[in-house]
PDB file of N, CA and C in Angstrom:
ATOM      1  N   UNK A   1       0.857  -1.191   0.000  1.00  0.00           N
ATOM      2  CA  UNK A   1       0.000   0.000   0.000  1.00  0.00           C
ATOM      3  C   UNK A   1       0.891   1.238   0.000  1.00  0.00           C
ATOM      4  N   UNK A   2       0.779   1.948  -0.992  1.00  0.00           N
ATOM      5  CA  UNK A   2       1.883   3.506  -0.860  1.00  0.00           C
ATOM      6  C   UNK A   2       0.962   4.710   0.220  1.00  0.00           C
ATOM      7  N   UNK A   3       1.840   5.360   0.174  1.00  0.00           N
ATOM      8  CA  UNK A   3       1.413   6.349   1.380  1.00  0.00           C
ATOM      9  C   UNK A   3       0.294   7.216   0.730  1.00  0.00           C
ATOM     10  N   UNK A   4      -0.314   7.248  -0.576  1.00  0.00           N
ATOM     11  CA  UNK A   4      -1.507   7.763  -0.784  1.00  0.00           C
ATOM     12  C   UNK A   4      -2.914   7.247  -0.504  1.00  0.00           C
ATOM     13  N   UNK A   5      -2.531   5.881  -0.373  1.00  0.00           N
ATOM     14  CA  UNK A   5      -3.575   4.974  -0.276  1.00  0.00           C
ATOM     15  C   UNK A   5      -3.965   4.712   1.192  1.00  0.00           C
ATOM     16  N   UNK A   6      -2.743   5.423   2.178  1.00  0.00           N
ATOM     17  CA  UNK A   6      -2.726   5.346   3.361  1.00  0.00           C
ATOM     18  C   UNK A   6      -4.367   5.657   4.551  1.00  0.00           C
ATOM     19  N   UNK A   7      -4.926   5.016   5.432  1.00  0.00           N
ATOM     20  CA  UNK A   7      -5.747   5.735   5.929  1.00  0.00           C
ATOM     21  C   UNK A   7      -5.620   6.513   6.515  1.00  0.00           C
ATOM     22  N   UNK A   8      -4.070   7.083   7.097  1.00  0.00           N
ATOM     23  CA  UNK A   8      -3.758   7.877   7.984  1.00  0.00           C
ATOM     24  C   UNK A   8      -4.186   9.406   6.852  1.00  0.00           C
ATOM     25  N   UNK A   9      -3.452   9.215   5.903  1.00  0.00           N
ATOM     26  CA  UNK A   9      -3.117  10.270   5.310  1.00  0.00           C
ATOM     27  C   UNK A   9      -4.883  10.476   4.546  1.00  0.00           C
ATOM     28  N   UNK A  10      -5.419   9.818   4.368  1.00  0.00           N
ATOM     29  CA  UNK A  10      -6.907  10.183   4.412  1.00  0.00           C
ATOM     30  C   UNK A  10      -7.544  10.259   4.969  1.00  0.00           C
ATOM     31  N   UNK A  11      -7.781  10.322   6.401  1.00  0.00           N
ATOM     32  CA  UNK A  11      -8.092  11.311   7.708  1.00  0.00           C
ATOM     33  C   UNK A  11      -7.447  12.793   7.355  1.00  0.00           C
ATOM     34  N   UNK A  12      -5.829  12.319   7.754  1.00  0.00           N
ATOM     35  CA  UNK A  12      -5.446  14.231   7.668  1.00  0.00           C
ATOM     36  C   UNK A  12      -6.122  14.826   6.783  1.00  0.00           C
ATOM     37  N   UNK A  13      -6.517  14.491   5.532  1.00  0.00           N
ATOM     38  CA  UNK A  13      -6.817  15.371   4.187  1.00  0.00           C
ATOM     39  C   UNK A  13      -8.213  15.607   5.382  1.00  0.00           C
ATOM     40  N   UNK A  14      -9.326  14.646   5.234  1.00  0.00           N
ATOM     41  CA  UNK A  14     -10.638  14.537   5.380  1.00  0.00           C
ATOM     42  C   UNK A  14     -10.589  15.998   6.957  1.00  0.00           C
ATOM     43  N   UNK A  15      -9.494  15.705   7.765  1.00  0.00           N
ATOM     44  CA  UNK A  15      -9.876  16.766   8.910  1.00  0.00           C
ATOM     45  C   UNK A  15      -8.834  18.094   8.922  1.00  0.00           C
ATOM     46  N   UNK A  16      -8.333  18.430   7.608  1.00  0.00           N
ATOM     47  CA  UNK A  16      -7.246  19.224   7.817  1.00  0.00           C
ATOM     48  C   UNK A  16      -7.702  20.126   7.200  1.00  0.00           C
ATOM     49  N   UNK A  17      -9.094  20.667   6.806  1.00  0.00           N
ATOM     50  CA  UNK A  17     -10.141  21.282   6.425  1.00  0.00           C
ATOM     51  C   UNK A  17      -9.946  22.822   7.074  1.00  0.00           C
ATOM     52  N   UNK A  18     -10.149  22.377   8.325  1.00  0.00           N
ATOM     53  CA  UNK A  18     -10.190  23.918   9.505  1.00  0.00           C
ATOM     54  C   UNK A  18      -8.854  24.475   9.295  1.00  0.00           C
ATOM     55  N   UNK A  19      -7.732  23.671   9.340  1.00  0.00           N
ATOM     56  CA  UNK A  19      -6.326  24.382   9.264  1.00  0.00           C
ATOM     57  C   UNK A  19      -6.362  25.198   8.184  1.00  0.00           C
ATOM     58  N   UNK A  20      -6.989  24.899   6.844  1.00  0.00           N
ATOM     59  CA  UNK A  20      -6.665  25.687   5.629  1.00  0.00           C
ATOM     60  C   UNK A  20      -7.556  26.873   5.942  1.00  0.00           C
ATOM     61  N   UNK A  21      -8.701  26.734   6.015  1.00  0.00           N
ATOM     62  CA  UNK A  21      -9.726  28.016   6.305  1.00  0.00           C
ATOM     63  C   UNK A  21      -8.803  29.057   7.338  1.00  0.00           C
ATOM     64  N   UNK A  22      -8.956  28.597   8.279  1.00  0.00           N
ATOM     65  CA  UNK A  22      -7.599  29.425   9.234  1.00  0.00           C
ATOM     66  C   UNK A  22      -6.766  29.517   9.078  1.00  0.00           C
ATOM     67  N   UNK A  23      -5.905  28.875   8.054  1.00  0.00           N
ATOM     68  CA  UNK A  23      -4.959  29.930   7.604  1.00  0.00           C
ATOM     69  C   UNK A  23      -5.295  30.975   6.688  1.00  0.00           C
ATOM     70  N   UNK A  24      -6.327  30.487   5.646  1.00  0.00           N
ATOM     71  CA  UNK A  24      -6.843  31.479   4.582  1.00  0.00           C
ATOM     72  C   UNK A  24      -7.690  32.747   5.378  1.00  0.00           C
ATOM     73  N   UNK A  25      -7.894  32.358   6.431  1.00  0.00           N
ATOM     74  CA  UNK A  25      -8.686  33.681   6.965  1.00  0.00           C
ATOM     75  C   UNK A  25      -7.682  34.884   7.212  1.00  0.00           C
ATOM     76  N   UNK A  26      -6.346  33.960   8.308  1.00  0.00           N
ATOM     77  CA  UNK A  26      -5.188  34.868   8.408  1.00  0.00           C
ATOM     78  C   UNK A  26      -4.673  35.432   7.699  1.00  0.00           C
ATOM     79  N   UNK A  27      -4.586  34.759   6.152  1.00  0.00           N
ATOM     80  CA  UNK A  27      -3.483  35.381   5.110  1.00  0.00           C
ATOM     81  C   UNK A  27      -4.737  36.744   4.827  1.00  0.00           C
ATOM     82  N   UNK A  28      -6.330  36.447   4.533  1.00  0.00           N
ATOM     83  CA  UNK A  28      -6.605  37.843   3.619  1.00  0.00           C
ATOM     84  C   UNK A  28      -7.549  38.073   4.357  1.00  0.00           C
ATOM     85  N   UNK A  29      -7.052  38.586   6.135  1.00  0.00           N
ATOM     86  CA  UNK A  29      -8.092  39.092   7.067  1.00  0.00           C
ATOM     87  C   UNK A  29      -8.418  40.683   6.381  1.00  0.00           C
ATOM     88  N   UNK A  30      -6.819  41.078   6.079  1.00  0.00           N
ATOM     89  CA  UNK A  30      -7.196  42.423   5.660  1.00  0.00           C
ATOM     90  C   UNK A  30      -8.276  42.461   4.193  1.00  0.00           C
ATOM     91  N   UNK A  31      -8.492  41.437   3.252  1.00  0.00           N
ATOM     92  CA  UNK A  31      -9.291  42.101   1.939  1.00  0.00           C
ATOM     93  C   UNK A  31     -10.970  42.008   2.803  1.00  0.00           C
ATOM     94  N   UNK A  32     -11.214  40.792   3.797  1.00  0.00           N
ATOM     95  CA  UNK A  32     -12.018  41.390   4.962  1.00  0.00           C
ATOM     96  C   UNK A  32     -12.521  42.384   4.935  1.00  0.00           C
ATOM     97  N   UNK A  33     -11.280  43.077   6.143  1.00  0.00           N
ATOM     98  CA  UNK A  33     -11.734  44.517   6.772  1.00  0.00           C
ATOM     99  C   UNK A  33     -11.733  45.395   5.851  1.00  0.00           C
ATOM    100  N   UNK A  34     -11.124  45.781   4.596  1.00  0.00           N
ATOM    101  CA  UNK A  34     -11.253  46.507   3.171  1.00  0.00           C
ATOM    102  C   UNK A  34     -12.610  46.544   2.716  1.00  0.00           C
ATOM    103  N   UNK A  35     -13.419  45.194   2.739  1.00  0.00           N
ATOM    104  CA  UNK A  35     -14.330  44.783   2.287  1.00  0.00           C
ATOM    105  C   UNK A  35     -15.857  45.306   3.134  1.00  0.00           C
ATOM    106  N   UNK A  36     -15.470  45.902   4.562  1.00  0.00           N
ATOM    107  CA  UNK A  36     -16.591  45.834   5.331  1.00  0.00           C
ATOM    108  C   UNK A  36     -16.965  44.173   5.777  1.00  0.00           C
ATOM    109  N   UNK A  37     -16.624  42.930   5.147  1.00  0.00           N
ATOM    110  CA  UNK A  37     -17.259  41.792   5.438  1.00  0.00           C
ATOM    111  C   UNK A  37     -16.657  40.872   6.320  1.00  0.00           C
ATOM    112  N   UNK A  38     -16.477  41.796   8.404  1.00  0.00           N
ATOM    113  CA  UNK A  38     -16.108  40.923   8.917  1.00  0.00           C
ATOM    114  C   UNK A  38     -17.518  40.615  10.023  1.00  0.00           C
ATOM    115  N   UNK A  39     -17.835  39.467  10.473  1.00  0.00           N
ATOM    116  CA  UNK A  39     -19.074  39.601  11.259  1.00  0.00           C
ATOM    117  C   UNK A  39     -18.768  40.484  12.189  1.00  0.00           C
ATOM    118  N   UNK A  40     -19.793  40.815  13.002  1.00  0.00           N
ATOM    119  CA  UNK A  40     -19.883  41.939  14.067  1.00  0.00           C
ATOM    120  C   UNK A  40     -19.030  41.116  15.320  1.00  0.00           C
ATOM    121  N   UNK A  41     -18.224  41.657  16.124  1.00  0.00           N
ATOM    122  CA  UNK A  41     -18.008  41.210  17.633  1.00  0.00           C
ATOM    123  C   UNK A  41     -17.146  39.866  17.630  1.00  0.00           C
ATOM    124  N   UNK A  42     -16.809  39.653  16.326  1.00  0.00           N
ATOM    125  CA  UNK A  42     -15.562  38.311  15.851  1.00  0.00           C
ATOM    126  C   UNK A  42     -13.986  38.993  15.922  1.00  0.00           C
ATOM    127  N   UNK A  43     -13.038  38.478  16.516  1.00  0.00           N
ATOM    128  CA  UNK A  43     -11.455  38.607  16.395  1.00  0.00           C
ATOM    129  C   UNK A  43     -11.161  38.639  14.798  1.00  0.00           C
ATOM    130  N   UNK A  44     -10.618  40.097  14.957  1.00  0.00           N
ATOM    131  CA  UNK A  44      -9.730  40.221  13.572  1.00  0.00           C
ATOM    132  C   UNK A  44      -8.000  39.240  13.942  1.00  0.00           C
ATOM    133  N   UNK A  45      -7.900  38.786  14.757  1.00  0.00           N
ATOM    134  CA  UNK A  45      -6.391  37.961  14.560  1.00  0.00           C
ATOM    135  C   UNK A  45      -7.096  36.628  15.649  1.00  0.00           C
ATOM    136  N   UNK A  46      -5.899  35.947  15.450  1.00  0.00           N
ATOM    137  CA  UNK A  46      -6.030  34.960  16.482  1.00  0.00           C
ATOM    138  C   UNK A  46      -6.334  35.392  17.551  1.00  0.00           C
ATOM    139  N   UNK A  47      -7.290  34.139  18.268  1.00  0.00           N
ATOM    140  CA  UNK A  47      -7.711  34.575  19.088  1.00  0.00           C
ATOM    141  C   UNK A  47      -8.090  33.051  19.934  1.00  0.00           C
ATOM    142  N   UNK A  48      -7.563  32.779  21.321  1.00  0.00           N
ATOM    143  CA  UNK A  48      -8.633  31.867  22.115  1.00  0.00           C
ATOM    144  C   UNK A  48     -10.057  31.948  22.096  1.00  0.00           C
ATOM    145  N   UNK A  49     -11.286  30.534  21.774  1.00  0.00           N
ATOM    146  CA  UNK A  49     -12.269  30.734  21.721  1.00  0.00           C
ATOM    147  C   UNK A  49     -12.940  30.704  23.270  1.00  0.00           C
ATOM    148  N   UNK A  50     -13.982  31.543  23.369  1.00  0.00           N
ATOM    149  CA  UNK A  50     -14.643  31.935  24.580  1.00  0.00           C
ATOM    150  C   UNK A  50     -14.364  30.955  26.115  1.00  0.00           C
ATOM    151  N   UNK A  51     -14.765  29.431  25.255  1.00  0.00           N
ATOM    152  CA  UNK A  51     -14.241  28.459  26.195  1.00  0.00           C
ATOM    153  C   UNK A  51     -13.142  27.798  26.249  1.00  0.00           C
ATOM    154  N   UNK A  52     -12.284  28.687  25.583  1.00  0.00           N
ATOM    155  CA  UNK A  52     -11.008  28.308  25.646  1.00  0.00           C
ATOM    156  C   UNK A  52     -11.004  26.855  25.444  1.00  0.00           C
ATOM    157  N   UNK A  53     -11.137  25.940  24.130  1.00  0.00           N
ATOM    158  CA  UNK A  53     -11.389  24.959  24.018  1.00  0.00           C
ATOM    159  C   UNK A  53     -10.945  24.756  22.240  1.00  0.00           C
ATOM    160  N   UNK A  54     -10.357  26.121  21.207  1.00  0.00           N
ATOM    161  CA  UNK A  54      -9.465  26.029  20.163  1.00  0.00           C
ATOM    162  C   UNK A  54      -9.243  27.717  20.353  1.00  0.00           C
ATOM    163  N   UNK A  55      -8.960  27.172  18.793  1.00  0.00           N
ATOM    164  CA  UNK A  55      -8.551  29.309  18.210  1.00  0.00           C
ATOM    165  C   UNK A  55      -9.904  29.533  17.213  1.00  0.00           C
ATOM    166  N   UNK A  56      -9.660  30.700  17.135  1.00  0.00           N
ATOM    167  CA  UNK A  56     -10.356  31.409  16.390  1.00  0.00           C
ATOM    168  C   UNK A  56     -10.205  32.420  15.292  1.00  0.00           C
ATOM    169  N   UNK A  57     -10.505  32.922  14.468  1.00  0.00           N
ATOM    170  CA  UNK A  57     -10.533  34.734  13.828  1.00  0.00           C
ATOM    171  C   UNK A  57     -11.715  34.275  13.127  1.00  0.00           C
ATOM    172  N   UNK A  58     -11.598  35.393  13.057  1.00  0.00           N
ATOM    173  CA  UNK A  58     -13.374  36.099  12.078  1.00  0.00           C
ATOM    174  C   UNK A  58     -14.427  34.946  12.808  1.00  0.00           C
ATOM    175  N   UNK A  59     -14.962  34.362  12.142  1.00  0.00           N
ATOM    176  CA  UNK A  59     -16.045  33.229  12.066  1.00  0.00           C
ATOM    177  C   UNK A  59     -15.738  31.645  12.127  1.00  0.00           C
ATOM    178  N   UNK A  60     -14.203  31.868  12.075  1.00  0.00           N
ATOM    179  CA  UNK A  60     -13.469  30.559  11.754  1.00  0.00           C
ATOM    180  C   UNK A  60     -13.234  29.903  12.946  1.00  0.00           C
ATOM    181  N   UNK A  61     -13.087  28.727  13.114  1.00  0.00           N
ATOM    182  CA  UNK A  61     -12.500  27.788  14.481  1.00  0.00           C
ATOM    183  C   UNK A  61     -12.076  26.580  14.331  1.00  0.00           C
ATOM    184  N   UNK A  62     -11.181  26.395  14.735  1.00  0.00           N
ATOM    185  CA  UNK A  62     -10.739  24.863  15.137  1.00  0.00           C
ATOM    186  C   UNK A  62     -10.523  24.705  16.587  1.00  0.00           C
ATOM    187  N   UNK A  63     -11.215  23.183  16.572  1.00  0.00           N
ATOM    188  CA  UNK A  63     -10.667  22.794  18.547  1.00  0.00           C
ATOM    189  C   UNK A  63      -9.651  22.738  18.664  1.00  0.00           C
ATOM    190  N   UNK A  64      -9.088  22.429  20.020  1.00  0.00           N
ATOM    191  CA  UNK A  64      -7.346  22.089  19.924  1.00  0.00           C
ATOM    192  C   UNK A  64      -7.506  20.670  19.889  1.00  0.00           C
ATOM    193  N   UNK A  65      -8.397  20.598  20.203  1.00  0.00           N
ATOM    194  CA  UNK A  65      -8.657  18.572  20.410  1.00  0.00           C
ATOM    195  C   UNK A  65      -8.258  17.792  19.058  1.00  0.00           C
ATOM    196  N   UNK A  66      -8.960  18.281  17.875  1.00  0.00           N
ATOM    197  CA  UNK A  66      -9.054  18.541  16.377  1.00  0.00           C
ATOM    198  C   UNK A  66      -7.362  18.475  16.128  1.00  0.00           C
ATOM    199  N   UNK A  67      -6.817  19.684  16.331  1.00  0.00           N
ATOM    200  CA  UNK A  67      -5.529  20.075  15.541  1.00  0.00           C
ATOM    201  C   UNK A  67      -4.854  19.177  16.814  1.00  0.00           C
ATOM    202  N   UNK A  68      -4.705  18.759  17.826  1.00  0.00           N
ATOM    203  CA  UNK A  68      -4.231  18.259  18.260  1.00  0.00           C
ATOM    204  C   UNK A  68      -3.588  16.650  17.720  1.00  0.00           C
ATOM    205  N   UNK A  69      -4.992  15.776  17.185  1.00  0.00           N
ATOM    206  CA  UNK A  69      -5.210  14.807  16.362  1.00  0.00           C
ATOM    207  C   UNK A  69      -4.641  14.964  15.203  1.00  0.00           C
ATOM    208  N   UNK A  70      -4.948  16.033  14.324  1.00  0.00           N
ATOM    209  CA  UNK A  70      -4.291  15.938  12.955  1.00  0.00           C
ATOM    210  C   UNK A  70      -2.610  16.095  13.349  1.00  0.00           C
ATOM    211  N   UNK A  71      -2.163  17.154  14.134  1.00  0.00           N
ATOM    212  CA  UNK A  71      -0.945  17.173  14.141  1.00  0.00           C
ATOM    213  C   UNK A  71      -0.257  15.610  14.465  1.00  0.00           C
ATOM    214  N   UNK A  72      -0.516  14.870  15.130  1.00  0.00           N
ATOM    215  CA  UNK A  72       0.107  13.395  15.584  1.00  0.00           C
ATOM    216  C   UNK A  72       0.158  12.754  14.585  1.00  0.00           C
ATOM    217  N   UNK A  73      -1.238  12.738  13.638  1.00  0.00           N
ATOM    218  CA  UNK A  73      -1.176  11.631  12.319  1.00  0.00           C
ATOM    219  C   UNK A  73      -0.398  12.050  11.427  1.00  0.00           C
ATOM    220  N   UNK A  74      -0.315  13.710  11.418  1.00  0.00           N
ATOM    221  CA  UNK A  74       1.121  14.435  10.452  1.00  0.00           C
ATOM    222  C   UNK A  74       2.570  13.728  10.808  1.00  0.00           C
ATOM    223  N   UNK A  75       2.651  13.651  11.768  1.00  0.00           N
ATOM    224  CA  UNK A  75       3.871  13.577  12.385  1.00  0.00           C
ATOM    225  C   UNK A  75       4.058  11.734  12.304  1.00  0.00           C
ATOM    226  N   UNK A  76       3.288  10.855  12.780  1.00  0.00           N
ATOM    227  CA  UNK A  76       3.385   9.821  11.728  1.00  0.00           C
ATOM    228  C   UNK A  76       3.669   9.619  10.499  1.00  0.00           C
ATOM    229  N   UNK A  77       2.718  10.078   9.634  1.00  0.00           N
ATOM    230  CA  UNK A  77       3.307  10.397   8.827  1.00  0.00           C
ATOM    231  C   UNK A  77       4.524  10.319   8.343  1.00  0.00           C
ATOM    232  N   UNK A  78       4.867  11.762   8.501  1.00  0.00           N
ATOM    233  CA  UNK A  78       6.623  12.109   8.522  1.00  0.00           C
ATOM    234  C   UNK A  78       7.257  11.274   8.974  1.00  0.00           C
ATOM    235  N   UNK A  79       7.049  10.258   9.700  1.00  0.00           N
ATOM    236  CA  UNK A  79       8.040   9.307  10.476  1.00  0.00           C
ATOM    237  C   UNK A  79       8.080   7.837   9.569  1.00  0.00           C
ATOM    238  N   UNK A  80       6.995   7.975   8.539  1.00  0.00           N
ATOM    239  CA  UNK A  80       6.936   6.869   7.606  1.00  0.00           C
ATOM    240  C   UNK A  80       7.531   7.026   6.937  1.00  0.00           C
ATOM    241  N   UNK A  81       7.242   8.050   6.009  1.00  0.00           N
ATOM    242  CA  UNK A  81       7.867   8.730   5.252  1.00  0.00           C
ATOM    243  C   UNK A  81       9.318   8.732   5.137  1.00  0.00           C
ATOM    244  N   UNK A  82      10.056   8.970   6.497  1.00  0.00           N
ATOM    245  CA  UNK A  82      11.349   8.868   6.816  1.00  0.00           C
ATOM    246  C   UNK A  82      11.758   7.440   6.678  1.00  0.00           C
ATOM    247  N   UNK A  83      11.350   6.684   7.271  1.00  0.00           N
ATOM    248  CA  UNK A  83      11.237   5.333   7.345  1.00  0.00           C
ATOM    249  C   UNK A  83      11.533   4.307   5.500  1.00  0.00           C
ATOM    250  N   UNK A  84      11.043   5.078   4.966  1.00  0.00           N
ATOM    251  CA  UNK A  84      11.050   4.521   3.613  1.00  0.00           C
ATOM    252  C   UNK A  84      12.538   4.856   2.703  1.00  0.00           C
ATOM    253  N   UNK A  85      12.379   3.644   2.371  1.00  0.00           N
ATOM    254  CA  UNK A  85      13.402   3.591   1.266  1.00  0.00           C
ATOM    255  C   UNK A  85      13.034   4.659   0.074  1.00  0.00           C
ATOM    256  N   UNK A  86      13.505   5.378  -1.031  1.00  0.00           N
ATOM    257  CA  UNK A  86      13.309   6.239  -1.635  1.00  0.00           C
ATOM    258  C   UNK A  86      12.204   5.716  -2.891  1.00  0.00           C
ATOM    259  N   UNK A  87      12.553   4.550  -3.304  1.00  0.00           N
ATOM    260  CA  UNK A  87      11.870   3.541  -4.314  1.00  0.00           C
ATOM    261  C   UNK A  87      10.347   3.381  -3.681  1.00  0.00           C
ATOM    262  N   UNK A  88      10.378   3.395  -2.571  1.00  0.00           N
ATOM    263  CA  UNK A  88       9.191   3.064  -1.614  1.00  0.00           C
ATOM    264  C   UNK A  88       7.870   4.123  -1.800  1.00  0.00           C
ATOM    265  N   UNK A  89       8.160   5.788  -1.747  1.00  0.00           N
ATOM    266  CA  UNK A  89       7.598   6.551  -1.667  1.00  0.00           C
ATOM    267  C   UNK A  89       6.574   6.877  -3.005  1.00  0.00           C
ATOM    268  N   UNK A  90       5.654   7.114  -3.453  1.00  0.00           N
ATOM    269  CA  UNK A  90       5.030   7.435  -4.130  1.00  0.00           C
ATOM    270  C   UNK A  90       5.103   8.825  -4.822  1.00  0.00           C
ATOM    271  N   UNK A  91       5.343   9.468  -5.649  1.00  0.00           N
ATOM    272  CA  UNK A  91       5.275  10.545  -6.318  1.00  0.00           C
ATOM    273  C   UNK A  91       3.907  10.707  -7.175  1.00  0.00           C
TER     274      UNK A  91
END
């Protein structure tokens, strides 16, 4: 089985959803605030959520529970990855 076919690595894709939004929120918070289109009473930057339970900006969130999980299966990952002979890896 190559590492695309992996289930690990199809979880990360399937939950690594929130990371991209949050980062995409961070990179163009400002065309946002340019825009007028940030909700009312939402963090223009990072921000702990109310119950301190992930992060936040604008409208966006991830738990830490969440990124907690994806980060470990990343890091597997990487440790397979390492693990492999070069012939091994999939391109």
């Amino acid at each position: 089985m190559g590492l695309s076919d992996s289930p690990k690595l199809l979880l990360i894709e399937s939950k690594s959803e929130p990371i991209g939004i949050l980062r995409n929120a961070v990179e163009h918070i400002d065309e946002l605030i340019l825009k007028d289109e940030l909700p009312p009473n939402k963090p223009l930057m990072l921000a702990i959520t109310k119950n301190s339970d992930g992060i936040t900006i604008s409208h966006y969130e991830i738990k830490f529970t969440d990124l907690s999980i994806l980060l470990k299966n990343m890091h597997e990952i990487g440790e397979y990855i390492l693990s492999c002979n070069q012939s091994d890896i999939p391109y």
